[in-house]
Protein backbone atom coordinates (compact mmCIF):
# COMPACT_ATOMS: atom_id res chain seq x y z
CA UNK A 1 -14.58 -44.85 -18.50
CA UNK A 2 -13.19 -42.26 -20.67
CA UNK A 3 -14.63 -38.62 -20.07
CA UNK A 4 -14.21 -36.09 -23.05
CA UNK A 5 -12.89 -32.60 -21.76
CA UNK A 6 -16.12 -31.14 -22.96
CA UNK A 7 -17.74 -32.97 -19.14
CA UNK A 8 -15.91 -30.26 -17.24
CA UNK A 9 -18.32 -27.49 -18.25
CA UNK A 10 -21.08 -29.79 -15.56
CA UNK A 11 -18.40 -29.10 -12.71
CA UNK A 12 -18.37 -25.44 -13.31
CA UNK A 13 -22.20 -25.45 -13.33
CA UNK A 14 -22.06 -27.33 -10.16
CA UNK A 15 -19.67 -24.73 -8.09
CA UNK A 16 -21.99 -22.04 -9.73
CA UNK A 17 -24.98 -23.66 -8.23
CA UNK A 18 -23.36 -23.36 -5.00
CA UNK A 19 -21.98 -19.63 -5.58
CA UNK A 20 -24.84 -17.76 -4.31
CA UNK A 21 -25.00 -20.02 -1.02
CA UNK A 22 -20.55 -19.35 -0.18
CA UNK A 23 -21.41 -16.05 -1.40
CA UNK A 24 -24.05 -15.45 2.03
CA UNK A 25 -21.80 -17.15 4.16
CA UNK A 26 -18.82 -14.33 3.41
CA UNK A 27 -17.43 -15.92 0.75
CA UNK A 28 -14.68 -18.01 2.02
CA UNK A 29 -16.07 -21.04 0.65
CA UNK A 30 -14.91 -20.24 -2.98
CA UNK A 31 -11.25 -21.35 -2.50
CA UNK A 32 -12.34 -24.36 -1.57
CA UNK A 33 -14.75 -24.78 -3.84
CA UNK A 34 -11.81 -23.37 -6.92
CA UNK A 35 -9.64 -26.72 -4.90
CA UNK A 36 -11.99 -29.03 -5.82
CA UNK A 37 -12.59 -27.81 -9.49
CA UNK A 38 -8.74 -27.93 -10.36
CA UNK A 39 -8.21 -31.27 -8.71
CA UNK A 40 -11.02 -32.29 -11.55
CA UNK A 41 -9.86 -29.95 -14.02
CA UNK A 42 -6.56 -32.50 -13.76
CA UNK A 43 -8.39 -34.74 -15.83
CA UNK A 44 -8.90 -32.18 -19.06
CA UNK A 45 -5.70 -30.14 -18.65
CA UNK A 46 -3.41 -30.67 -21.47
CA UNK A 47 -0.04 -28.76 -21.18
CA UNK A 48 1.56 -28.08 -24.53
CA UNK A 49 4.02 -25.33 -23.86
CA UNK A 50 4.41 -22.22 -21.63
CA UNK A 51 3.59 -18.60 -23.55
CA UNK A 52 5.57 -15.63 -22.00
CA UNK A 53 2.27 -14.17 -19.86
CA UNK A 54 2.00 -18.02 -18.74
CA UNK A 55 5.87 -17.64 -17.92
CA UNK A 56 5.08 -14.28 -15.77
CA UNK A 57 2.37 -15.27 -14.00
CA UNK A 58 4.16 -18.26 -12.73
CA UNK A 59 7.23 -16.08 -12.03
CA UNK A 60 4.90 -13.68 -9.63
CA UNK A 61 3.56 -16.64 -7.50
CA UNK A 62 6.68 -18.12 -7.18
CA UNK A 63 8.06 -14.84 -6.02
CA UNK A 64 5.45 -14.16 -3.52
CA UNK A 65 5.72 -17.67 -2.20
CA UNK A 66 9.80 -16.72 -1.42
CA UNK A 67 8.83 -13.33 -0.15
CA UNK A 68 6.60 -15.29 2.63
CA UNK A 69 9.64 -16.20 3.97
CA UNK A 70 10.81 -13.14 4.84
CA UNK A 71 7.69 -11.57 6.10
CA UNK A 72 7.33 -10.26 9.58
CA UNK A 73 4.06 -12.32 9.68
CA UNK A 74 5.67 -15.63 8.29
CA UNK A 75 4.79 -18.48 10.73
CA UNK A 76 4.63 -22.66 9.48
CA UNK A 77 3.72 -23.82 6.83
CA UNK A 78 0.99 -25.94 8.07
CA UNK A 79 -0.35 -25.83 11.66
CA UNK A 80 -3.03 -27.30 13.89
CA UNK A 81 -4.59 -30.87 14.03
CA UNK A 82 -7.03 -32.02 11.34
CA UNK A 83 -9.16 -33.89 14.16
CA UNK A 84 -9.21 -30.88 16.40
CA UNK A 85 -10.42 -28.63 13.69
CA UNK A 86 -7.84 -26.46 13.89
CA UNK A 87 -5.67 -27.02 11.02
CA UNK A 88 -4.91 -24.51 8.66
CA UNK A 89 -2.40 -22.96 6.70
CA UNK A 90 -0.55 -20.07 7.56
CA UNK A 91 2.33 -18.85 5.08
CA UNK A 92 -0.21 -15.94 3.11
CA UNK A 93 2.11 -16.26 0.31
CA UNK A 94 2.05 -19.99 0.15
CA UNK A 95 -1.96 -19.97 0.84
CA UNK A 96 -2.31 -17.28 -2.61
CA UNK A 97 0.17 -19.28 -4.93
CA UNK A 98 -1.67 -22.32 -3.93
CA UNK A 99 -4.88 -21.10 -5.17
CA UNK A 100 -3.53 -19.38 -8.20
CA UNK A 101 -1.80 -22.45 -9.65
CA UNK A 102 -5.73 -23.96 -8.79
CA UNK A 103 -7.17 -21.10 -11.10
CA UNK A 104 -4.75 -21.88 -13.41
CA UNK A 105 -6.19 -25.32 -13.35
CA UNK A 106 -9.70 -24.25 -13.69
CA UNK A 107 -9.01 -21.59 -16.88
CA UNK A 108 -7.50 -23.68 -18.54
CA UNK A 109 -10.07 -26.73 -18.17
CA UNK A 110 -12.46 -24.70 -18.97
CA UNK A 111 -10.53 -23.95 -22.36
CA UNK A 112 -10.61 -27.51 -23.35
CA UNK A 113 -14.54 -27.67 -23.29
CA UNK A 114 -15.37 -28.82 -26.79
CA UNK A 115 -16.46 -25.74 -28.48
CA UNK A 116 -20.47 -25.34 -29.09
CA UNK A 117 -20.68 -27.22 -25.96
CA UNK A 118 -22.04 -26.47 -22.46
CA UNK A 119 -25.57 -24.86 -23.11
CA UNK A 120 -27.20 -26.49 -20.34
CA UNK A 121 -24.00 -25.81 -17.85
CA UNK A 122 -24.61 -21.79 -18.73
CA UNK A 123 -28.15 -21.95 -18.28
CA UNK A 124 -27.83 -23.30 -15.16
CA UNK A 125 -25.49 -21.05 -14.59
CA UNK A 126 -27.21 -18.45 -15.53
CA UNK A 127 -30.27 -19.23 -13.38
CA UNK A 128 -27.86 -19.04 -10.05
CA UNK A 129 -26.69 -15.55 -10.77
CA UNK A 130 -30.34 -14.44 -10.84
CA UNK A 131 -30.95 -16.31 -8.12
CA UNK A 132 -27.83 -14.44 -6.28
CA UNK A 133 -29.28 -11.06 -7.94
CA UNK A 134 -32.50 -12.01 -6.21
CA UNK A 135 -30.77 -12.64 -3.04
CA UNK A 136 -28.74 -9.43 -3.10
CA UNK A 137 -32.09 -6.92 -3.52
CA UNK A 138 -33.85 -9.12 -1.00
CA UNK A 139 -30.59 -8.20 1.41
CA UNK A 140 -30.93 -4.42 0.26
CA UNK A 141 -34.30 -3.92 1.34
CA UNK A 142 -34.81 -6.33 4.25
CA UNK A 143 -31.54 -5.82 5.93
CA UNK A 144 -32.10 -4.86 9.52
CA UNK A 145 -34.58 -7.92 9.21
CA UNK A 146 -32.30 -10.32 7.94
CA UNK A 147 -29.70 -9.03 10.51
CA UNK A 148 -32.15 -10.21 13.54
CA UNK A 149 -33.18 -13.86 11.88
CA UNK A 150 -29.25 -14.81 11.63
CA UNK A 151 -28.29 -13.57 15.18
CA UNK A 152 -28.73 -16.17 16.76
CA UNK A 153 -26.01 -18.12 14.47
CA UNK A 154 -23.95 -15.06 13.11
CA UNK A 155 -22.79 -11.27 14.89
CA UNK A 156 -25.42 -8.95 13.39
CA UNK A 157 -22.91 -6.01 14.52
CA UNK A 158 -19.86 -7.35 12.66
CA UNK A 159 -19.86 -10.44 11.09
CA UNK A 160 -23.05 -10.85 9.10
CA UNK A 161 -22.96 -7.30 7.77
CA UNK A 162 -19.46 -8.17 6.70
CA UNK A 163 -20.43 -11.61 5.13
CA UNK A 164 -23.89 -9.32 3.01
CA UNK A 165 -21.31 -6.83 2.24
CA UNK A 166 -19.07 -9.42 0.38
CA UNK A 167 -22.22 -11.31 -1.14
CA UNK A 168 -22.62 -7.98 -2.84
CA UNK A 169 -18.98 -7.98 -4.12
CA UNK A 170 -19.06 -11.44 -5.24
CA UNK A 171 -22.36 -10.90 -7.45
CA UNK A 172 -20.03 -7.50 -8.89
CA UNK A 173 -18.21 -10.46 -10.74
CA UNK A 174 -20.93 -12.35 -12.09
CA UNK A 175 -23.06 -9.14 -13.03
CA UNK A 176 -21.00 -8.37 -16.28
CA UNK A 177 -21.93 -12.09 -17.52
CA UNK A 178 -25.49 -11.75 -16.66
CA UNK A 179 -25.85 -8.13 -18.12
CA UNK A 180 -24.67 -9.43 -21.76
CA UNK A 181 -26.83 -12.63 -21.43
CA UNK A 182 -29.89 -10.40 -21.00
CA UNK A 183 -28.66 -8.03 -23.67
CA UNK A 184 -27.41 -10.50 -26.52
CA UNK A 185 -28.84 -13.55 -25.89
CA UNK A 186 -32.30 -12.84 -25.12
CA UNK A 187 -34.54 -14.57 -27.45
CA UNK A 188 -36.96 -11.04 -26.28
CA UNK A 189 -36.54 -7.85 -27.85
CA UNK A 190 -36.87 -6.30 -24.27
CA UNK A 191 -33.92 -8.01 -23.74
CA UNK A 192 -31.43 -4.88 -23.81
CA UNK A 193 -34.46 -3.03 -21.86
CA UNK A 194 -34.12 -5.94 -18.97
CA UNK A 195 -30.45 -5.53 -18.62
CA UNK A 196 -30.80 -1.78 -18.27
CA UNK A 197 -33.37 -2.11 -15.97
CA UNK A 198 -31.33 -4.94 -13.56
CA UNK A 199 -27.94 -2.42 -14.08
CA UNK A 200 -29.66 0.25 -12.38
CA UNK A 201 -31.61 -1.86 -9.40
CA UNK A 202 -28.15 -3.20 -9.00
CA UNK A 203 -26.90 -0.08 -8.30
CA UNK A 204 -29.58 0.99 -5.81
CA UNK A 205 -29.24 -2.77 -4.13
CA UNK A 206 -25.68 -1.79 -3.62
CA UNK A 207 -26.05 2.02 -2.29
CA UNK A 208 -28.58 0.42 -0.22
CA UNK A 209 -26.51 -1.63 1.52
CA UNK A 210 -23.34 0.33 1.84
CA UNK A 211 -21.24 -0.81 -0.37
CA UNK A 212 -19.62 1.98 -2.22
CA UNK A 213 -16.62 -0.64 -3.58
CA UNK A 214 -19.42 -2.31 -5.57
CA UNK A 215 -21.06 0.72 -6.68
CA UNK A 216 -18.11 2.37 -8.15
CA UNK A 217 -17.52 -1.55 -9.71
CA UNK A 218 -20.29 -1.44 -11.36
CA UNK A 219 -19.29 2.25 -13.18
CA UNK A 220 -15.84 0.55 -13.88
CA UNK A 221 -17.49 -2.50 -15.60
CA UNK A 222 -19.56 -0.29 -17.63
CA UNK A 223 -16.28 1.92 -18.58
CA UNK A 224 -14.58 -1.34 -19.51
CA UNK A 225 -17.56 -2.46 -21.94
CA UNK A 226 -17.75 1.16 -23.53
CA UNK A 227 -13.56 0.81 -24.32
CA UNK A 228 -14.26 -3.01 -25.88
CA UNK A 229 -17.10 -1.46 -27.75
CA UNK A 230 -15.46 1.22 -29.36
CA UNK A 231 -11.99 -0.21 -29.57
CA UNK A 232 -12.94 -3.68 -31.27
CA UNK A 233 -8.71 -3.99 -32.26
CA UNK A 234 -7.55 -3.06 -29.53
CA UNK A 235 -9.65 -2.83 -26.55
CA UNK A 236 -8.11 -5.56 -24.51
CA UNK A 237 -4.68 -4.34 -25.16
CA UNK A 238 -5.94 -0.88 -23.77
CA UNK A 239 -7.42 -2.07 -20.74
CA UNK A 240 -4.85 -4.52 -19.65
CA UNK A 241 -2.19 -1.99 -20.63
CA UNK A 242 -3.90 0.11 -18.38
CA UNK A 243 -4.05 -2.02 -15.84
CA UNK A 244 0.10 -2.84 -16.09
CA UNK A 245 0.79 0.86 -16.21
CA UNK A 246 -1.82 1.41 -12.76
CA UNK A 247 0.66 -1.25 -10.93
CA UNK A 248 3.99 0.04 -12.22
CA UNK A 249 2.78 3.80 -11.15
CA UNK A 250 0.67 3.05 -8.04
CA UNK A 251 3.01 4.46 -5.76
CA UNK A 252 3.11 7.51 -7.07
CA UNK A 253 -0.04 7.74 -8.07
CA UNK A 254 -1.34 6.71 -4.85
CA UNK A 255 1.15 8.11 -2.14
CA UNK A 256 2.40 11.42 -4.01
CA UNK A 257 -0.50 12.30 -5.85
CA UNK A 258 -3.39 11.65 -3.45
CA UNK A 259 -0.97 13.58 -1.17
CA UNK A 260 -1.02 16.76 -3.57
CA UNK A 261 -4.56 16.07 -3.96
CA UNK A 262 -5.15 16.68 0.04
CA UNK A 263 -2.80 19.60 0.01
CA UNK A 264 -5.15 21.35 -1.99
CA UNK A 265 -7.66 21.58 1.21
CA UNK A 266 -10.96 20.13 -1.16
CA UNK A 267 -13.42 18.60 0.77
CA UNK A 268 -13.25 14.58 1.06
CA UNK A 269 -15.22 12.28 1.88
CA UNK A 270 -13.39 11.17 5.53
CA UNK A 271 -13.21 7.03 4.16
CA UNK A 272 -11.60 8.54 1.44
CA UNK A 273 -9.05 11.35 3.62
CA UNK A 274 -8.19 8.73 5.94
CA UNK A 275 -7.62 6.23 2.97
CA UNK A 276 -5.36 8.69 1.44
CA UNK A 277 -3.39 8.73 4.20
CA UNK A 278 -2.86 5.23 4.66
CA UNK A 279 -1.68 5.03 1.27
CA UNK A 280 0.83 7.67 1.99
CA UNK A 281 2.34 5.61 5.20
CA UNK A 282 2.35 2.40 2.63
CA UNK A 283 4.15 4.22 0.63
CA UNK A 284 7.02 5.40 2.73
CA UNK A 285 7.11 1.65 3.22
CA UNK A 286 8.01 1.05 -0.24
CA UNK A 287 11.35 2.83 0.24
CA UNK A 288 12.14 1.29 3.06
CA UNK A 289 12.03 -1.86 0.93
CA UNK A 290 11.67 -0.84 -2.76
CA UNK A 291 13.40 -4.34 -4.22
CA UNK A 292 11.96 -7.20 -2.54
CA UNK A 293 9.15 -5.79 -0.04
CA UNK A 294 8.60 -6.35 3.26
CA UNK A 295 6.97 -10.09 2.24
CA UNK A 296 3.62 -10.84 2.23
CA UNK A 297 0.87 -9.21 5.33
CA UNK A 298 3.63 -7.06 6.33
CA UNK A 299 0.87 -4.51 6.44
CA UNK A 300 -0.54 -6.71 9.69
CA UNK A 301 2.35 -4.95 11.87
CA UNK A 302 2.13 -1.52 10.55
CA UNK A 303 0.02 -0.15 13.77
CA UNK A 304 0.53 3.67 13.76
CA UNK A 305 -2.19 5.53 14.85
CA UNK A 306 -3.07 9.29 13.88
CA UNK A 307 -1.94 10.05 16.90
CA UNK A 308 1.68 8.87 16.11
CA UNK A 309 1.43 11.38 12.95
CA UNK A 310 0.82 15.10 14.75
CA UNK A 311 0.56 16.76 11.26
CA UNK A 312 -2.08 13.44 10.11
CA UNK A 313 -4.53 13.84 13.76
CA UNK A 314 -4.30 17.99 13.33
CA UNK A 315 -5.38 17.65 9.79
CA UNK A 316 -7.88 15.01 10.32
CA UNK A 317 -9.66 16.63 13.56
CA UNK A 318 -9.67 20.54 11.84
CA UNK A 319 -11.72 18.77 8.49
CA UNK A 320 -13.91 16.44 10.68
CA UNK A 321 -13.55 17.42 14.53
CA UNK A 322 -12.66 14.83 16.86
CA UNK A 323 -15.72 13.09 17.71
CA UNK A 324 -14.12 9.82 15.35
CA UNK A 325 -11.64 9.45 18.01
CA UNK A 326 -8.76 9.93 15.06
CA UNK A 327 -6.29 9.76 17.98
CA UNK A 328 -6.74 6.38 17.88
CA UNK A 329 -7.75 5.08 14.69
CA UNK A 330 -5.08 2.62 12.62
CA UNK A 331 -3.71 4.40 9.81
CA UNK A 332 -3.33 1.32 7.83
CA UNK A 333 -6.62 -0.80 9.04
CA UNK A 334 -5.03 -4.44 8.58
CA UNK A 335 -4.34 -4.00 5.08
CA UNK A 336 -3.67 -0.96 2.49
CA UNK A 337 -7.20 -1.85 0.35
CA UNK A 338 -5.05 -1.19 -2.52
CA UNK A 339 -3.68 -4.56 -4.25
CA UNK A 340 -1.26 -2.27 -6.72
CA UNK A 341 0.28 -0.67 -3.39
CA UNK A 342 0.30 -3.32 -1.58
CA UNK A 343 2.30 -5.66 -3.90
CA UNK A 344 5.08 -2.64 -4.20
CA UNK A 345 5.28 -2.75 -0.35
CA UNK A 346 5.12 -6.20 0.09
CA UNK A 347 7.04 -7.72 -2.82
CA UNK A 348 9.20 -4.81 -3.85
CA UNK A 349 9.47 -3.58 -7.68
CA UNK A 350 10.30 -7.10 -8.67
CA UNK A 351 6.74 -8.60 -7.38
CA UNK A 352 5.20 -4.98 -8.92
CA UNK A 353 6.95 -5.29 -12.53
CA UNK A 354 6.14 -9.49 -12.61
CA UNK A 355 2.41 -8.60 -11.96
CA UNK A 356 2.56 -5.61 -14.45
CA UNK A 357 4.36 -7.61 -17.27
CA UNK A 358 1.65 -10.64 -17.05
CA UNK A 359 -1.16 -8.52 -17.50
CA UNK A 360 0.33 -6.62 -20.37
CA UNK A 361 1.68 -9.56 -22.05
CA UNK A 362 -1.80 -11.71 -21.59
CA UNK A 363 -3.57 -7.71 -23.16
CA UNK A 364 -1.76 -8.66 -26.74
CA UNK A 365 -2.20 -12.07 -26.68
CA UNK A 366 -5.99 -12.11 -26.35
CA UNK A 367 -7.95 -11.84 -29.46
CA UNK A 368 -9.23 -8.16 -30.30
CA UNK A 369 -12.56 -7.84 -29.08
CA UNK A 370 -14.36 -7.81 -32.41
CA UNK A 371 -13.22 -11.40 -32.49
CA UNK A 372 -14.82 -12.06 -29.57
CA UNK A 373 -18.58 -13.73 -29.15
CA UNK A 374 -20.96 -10.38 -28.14
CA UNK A 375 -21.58 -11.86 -24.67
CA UNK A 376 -18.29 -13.40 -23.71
CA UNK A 377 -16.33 -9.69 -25.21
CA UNK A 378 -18.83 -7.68 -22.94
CA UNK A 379 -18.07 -9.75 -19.92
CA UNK A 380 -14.80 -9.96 -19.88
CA UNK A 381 -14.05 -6.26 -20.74
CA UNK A 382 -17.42 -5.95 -17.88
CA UNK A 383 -15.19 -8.49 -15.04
CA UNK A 384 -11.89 -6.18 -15.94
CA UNK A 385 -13.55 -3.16 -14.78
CA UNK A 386 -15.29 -4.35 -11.70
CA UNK A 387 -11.68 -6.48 -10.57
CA UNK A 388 -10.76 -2.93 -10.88
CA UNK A 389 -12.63 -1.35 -8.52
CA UNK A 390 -12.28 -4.03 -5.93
CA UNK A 391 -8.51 -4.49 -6.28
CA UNK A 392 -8.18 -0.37 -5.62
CA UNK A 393 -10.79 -0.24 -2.97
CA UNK A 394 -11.56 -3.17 -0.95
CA UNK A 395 -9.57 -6.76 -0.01
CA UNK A 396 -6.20 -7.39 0.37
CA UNK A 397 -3.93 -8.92 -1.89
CA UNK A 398 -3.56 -11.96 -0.47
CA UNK A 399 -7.43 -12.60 -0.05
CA UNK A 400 -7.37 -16.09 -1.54
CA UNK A 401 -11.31 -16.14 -1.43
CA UNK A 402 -11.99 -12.92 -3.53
CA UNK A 403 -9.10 -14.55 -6.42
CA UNK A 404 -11.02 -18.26 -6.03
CA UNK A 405 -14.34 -16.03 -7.20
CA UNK A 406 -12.84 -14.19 -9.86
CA UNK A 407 -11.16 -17.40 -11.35
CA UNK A 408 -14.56 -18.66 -11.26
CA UNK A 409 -15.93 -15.82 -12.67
CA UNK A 410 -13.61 -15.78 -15.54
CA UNK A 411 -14.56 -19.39 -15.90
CA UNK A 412 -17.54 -18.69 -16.53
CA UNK A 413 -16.82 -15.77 -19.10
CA UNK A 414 -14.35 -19.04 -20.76
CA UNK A 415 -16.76 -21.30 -21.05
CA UNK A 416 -19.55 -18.92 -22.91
CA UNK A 417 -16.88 -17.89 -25.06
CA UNK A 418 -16.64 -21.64 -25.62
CA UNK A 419 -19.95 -22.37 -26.35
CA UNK A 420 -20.15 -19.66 -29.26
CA UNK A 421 -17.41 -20.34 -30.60
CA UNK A 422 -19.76 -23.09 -32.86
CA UNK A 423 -23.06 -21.10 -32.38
CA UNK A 424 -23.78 -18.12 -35.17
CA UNK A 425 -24.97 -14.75 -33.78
């Protein structure tokens, strides 16, 4: 049987029907879930040429893939025994160009959905990010509760907090999408009055539960929106110029001017002080490798403590006194929390300026916003801001789950864009 490409819009339904149950679980699910979707995205993918942000992209993964072999944590390729359940794959570089080439897959499936198409796949798609939204309030306000019915299968101390902490992060993505549904496609006049009102219990959902990366997404997202609104030529270009500059800069930005910033002696919130100074130690490691970069989870070995840094514990202990045991706490914990930074340390300027030129280059080839459908301009320009916050704040680079969800998200953004293409507004 011959399937049309417009068939793949069912499979993205189908992973999005499944999002809000990876998204409880912490989230790891969504690479594999992103696997499956490419492997059927085979079937629709039609490659008629590479254009130059195409060209960079694949120049970036291939150069973090060849800076995994130089990495302090490189280890083999594959290791473990499928029947012991303890395979896996261990080369973070080749783990993150393996899912990006999968996105790839996905994006551009999703692109060959026949245009008008897929109204059923986005309302079902549509129900299972209110069902996540649902989910995600439910978590705010029953937490402690939830915490004690999972304990028996999952640490209510540290892993389950973790895992409602990311379900909050994943929903970040979707929220965009589900904001300009309510507001543009709602057959109700309240419709703009819904999407106000599930903006702001969004926002109190996510204060609620401590997650401050999602909360300052959400402001991002509805930064991003404002720029695509008022810049209908040349929003995108803005924002993803933005974006290249934020890379290209980061450690100065980040290292030197947070630095300046602490010199000052203004009060900071300590996440934020002891964040600044983890940025400052990730950037000395820039110089130490400013070409190439110390290869991908270098950051893994980078143990100093405050107490290695005299100036750093003095500092720390005469803001906050010492009852946070400073002495002892990791300057870098695992991971900078800052994707710019951390591709300058751990792929040198040539991983940094790849990255950069991509996301300028795929800026001014995207249509200007104006062109755009209302609810497919909105959430992109929305998913731009609150990838943002999250790259600046929370996961590490090399998180293959968090890119597997925001390939899926922009899927999703792809395939509405799609569908009214053929539909008038």
């Amino acid at each position: 049987m011959t399937m049309g490409p417009r068939t793949f819009a069912p499979f993205l339904a189908a992973i999005l029907v499944l999002w809000p149950i990876i998204a409880y679980m912490g989230a790891q699910g969504y690479t594999g879930a992103v696997a499956i979707a490419a492997l059927i995205g085979l079937a629709y993918v039609r490659v008629r040429g590479f254009r130059i942000y195409a060209i960079t992209i694949l120049s970036f993964i291939a150069w973090v893939v060849a800076a995994g072999f130089w990495s302090p944590e490189a280890s083999e390729f594959l290791t473990g025994n499928v029947f012991a359940g303890s395979f896996s794959m261990d080369m973070p570089g080749m783990r993150f160009g393996l899912t990006a080439l999968a996105g790839l897959g996905v994006v551009v499936a999703t692109g060959a959905v026949t245009a008008g198409s897929g109204q059923t796949s986005l309302k079902v798609i549509t129900i299972a990010g209110f069902v996540q939204f649902f989910g995600v309030v439910m978590t705010a306000i029953f937490m402690p509760q939830i915490l004690a019915l999972l304990a028996p299968i999952s640490d209510p101390v540290r892993e389950m907090p973790q895992n409602l902490l990311r379900n909050a992060t994943s929903f970040l993505l979707l929220l965009p999408f589900l904001l300009a549904v309510l507001w543009h496609r709602s057959s109700s006049e309240y419709g703009p009055i819904l999407a106000i009102s599930m903006f702001v219990i969004a926002i109190a959902a996510f204060a609620q539960t401590g997650n401050q990366t999602a909360a300052f997404g959400a402001s991002f997202m509805l930064i991003a929106m404002a720029i695509v609104k008022w810049m209908p030529r040349n929003g995108f270009k803005v924002l993803f110029t933005s974006l290249a500059f934020y890379i290209v800069a980061a450690p100065s930005l980040l290292s030197w001017g947070l630095a300046q910033l602490r010199a000052t002696g203004l009060p900071l919130p300590r996440s934020f002080f002891s964040r600044s100074y983890s940025w400052e130690l990730v950037g000395s490691k820039v110089g130490e490798a400013p070409i190439i970069g110390h290869g991908p989870e270098a950051s893994h070995t980078w143990r100093d403590k405050f107490g290695d840094h005299p100036d750093w514990l003095a500092d720390a202990t005469t803001r906050y006194g010492d009852t946070y045991a400073w002495e002892v706490y990791p300057v870098v914990p695992i991971h900078p929390h800052n994707m710019p930074l951390q591709v300058w340390a751990e792929t040198g300027m040539i991983g940094a300026l790849l990255a950069a030129f991509f996301l300028f280059f795929l800026g001014w080839r995207l249509k200007p916003p104006g062109e755009w459908p209302k609810v497919s301009r909105y959430a992109a320009a929305g998913l731009v801001g609150a990838c943002f916050a999250i790259c600046s704040f929370a996961y590490s680079m090399w998180n293959e789950a968090f890119w597997a969800s925001v390939v899926i998200a922009a899927a999703v953004v792809w395939l509405s864009a799609r569908h009214d293409e053929a539909v008038p507004e």
